[in-house]
Protein backbone atom coordinates (compact mmCIF):
# COMPACT_ATOMS: atom_id res chain seq x y z
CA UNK A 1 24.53 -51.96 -90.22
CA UNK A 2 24.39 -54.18 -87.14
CA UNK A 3 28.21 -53.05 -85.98
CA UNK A 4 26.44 -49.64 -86.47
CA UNK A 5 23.94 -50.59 -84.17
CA UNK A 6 25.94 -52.28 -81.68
CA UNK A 7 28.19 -49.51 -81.39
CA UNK A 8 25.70 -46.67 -80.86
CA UNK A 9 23.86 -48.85 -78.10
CA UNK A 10 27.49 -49.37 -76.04
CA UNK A 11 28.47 -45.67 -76.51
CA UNK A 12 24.44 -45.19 -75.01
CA UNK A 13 25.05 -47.41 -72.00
CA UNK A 14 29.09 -46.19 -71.70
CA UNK A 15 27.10 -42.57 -71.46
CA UNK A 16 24.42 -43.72 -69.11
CA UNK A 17 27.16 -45.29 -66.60
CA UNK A 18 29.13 -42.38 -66.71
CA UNK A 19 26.36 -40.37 -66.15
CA UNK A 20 25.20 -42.22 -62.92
CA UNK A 21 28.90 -42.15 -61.79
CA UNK A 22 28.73 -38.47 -61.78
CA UNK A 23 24.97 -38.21 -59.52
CA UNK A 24 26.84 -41.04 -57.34
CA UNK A 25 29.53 -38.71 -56.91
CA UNK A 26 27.63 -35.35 -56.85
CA UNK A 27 25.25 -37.11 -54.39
CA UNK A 28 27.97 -38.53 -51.92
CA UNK A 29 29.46 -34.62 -51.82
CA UNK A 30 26.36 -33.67 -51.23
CA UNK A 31 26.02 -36.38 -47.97
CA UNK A 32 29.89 -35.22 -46.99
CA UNK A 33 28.78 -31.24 -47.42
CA UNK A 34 25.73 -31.66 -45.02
CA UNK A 35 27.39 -33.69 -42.43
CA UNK A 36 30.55 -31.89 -42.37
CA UNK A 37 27.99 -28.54 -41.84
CA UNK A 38 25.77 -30.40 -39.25
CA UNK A 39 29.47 -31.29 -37.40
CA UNK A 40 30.10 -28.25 -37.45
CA UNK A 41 27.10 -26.38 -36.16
CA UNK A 42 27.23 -29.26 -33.48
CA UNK A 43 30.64 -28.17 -32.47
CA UNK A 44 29.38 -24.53 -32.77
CA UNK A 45 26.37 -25.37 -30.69
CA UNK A 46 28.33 -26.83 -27.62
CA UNK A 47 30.98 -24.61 -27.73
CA UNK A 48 28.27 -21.97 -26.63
CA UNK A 49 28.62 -20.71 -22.47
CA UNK A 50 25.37 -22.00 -21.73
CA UNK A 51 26.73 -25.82 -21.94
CA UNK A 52 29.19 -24.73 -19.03
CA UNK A 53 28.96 -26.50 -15.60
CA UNK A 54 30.58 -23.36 -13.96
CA UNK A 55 30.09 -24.23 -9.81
CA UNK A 56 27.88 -26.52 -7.68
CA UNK A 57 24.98 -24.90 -8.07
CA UNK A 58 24.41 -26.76 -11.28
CA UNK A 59 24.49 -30.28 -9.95
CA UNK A 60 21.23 -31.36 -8.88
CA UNK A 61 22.19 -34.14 -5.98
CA UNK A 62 18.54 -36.94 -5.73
CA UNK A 63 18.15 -39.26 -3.30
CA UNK A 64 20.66 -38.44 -0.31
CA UNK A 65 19.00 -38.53 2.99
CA UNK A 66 21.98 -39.52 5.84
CA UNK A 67 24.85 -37.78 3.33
CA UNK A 68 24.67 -33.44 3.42
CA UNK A 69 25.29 -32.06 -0.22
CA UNK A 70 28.92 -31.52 0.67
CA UNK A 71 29.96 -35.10 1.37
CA UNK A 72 27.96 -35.79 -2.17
CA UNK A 73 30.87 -33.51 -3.73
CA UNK A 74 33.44 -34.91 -1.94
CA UNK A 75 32.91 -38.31 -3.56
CA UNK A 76 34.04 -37.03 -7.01
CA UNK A 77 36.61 -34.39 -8.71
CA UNK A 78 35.37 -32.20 -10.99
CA UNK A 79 36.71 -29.04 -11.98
CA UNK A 80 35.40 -25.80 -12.77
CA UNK A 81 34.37 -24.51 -14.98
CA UNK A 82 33.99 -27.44 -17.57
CA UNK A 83 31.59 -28.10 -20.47
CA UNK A 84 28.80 -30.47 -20.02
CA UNK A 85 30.09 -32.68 -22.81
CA UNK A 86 33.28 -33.00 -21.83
CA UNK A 87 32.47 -34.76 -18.62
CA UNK A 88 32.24 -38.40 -18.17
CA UNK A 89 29.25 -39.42 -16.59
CA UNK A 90 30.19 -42.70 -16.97
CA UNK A 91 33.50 -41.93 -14.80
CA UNK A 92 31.92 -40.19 -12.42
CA UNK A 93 29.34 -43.05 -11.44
CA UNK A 94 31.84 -45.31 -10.78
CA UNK A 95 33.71 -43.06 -8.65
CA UNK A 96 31.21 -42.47 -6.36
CA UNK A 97 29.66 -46.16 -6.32
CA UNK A 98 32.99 -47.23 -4.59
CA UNK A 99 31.96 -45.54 -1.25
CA UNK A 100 30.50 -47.95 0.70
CA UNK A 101 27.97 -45.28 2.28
CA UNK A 102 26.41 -45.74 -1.53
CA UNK A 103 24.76 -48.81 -3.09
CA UNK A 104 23.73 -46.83 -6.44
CA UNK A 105 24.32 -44.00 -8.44
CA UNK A 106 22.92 -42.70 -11.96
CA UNK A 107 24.61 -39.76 -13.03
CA UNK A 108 22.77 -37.49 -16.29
CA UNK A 109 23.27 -34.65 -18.11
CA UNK A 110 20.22 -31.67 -18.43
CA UNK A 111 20.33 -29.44 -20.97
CA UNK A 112 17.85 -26.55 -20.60
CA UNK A 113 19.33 -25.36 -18.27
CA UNK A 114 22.28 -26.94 -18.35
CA UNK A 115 22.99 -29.35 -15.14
CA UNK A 116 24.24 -32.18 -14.05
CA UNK A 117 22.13 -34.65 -11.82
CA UNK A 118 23.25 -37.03 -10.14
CA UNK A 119 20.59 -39.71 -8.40
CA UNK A 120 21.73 -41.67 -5.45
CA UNK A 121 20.65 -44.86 -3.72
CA UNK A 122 22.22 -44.20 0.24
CA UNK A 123 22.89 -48.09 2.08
CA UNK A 124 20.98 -47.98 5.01
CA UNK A 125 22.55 -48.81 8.47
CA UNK A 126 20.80 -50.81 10.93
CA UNK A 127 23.72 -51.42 13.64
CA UNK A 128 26.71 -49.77 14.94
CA UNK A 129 29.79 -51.50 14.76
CA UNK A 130 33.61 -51.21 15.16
CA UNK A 131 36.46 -52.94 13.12
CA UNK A 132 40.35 -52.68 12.53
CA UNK A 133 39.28 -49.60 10.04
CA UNK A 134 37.54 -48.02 13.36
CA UNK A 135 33.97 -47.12 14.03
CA UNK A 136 30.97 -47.31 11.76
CA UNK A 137 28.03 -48.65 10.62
CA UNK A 138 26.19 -51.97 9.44
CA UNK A 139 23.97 -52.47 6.30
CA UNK A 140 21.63 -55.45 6.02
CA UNK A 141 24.56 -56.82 3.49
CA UNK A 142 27.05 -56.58 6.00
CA UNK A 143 28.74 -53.58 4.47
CA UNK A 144 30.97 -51.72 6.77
CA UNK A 145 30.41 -48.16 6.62
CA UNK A 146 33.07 -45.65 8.41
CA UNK A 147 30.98 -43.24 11.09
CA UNK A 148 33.11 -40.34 9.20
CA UNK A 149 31.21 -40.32 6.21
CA UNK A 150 28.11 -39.26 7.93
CA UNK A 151 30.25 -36.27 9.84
CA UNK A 152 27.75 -33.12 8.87
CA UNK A 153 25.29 -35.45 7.48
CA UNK A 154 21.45 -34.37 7.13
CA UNK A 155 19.86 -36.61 9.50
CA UNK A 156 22.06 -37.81 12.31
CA UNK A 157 19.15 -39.31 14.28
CA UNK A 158 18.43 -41.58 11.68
CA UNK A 159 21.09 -43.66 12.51
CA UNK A 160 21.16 -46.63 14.66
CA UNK A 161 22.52 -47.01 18.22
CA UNK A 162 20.41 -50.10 19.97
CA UNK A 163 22.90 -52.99 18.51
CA UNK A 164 26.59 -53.11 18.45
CA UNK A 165 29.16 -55.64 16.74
CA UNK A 166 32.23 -55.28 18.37
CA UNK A 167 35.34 -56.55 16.00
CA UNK A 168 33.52 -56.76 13.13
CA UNK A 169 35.41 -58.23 9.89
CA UNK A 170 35.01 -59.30 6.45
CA UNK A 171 35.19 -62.99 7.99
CA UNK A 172 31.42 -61.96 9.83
CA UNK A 173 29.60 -61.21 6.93
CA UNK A 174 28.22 -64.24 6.20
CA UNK A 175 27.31 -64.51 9.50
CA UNK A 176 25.83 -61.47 9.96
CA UNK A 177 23.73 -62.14 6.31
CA UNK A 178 22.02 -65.30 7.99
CA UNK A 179 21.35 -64.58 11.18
CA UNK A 180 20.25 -60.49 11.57
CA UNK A 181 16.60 -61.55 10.94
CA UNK A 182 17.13 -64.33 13.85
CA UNK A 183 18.50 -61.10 15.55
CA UNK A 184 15.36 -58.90 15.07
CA UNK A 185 12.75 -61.43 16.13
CA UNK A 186 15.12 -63.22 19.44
CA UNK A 187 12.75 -63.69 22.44
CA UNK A 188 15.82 -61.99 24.08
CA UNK A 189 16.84 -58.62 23.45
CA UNK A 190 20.57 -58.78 22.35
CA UNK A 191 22.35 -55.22 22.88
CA UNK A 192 25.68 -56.30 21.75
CA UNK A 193 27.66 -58.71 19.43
CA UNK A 194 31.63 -58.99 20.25
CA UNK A 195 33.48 -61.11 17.69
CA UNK A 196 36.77 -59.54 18.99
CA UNK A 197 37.78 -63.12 20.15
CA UNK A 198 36.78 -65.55 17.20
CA UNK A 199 37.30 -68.84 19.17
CA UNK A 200 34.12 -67.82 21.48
CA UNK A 201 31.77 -64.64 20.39
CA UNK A 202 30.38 -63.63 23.11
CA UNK A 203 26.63 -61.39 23.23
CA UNK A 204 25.39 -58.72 25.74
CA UNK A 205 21.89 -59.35 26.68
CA UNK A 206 19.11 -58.74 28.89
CA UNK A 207 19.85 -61.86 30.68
CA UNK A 208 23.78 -60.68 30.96
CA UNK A 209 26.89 -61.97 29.36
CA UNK A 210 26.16 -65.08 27.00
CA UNK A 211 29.21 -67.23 25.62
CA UNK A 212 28.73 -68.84 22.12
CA UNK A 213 31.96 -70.63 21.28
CA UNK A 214 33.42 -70.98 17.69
CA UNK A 215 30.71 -72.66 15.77
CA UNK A 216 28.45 -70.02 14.57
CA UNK A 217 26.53 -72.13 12.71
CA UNK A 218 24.48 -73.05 15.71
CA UNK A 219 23.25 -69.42 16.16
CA UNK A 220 19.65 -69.94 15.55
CA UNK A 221 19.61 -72.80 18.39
CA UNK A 222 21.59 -70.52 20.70
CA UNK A 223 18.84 -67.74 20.50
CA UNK A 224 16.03 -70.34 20.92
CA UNK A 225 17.91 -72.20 23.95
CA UNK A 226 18.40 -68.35 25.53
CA UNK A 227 14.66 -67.59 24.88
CA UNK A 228 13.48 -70.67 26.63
CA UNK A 229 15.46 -69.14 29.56
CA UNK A 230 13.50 -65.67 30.11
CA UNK A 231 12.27 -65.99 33.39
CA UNK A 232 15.68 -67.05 34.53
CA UNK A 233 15.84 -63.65 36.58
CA UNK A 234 12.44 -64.98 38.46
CA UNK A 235 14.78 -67.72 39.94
CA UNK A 236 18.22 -66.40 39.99
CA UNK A 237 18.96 -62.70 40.37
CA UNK A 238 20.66 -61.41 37.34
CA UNK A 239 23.59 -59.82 39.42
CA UNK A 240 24.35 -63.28 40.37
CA UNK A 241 25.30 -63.93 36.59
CA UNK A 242 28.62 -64.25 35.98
CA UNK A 243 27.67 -65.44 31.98
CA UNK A 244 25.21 -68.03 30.46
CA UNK A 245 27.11 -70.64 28.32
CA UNK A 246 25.63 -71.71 24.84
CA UNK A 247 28.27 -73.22 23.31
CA UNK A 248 26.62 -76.21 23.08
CA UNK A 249 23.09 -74.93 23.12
CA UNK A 250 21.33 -78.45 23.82
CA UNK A 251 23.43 -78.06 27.48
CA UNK A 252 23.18 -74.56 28.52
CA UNK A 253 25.52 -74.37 31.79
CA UNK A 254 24.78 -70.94 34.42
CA UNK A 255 28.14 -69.73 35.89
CA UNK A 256 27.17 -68.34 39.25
CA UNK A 257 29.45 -65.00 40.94
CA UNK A 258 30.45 -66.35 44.26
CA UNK A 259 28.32 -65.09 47.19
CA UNK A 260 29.19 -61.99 48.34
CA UNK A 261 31.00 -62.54 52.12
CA UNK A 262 29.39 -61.30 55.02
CA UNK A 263 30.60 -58.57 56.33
CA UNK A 264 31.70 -59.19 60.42
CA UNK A 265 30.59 -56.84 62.97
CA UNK A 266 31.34 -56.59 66.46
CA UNK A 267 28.84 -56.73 68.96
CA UNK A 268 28.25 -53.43 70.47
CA UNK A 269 28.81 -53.83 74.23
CA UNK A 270 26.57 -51.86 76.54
CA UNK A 271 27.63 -49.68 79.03
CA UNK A 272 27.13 -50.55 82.78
């Protein structure tokens, strides 16, 4: 009676098991059926036109002020038409965050309708200046950015003009990090920087020519020493300048033009 027992209760749990095997089973097809459909309609779904990025008139461009639209485009192939999907937003940022006229760039997809924005962050230039590459512009970082990028752009007059590094390079950049605030607030207006020669930079100022020597470090105490000597021009006429030497900023030395000669007249003779 008990093997009687002991058998019904296995075939009972044998049954039970199997049972539960089969709503595992039914339930999992179930999962496979409704994914596989929502796939599908998702595949359906952005296969449709509307997702279609057909021309430039669906890119929505944020945040340029110096760059026009068209320079924007420039800065990143993509074809047309192309779905929305299919395009690598990722990719694209990167592309245009290597031009140096850019310090940001978030690129998104819109759906309704679909578009494509892209939001920019422009550098801003605060000086011209010229290097091996050609002419361009300075940012506060010291990025060099080429004057041809802003060809066409929307606000020309926006950029600067009043200060100019001349033979600007990637070996001036810390320089120029340190010491542009020292530039802003000098006692002395300087108009231009030229590093061309980098065993004396030399600056254009309202007081004329001023020589600086190598050491750069020194900069701050060169502007100080040359503000102390403002009303130089009430004591020497600035055409008399040749250049003001700073290289050792503690001993600021004047080199004088020579006098102009005097030019010799005769002695008009009057006539009997």
């Amino acid at each position: 009676m008990t093997e009687m027992i002991v058998s019904d209760s296995l075939k009972n749990r044998r049954r039970t098991l199997h049972t539960q095997r089969r709503l595992k089973a039914l339930r999992s097809l179930w999962r496979f059926s409704i994914l596989s459909g929502l796939v599908g309609a998702l595949i359906w779904i952005m296969s449709w036109p509307e997702w279609t990025i057909r021309d430039q008139s669906q890119i929505v461009l944020q945040g340029n002020q110096l760059l026009s639209d068209q320079q924007i485009y420039q800065l990143f192939p993509l074809k047309f038409p192309q779905s929305i999907w299919q395009i690598s937003t990722r990719q694209i940022s990167q592309s245009m965050g290597q031009s140096p006229a850019l310090s940001q760039v978030a690129v998104s997809r819109q759906l309704f309708p679909a578009q494509l924005v892209i939001a920019v962050v422009e550098r801003q230039p605060i000086a011209v200046a010229t290097t091996a590459q050609g002419a361009g512009y300075l940012d506060l970082n010291g990025t060099f950015i080429p004057s041809k990028l802003y060809q066409g752009g929307k606000t020309p007059r926006a950029l600067p003009t009043t200060l100019a590094f001349l033979g600007y390079g990637p070996q001036y950049q810390s320089f120029w990090q340190k010491n542009y605030a020292y530039l802003r607030s000098a006692p002395v207006t300087v108009h231009t920087i030229n590093g061309t020669n980098p065993s004396n930079m030399m600056l254009s100022t309202d007081l004329g020519l001023v020589y600086l020597g190598a050491n750069l470090s020194q900069f701050p105490q060169q502007l100080e020493t040359l503000g102390k000597m403002k009303r130089l021009p009430g004591r020497v006429p600035l055409q008399r300048i040749n250049y003001i030497d700073l290289t050792n900023p503690a001993q600021p030395l004047l080199q004088l033009k020579p006098p102009a000669p005097k030019s010799s007249q005769d002695p008009k003779v009057k006539k009997s």
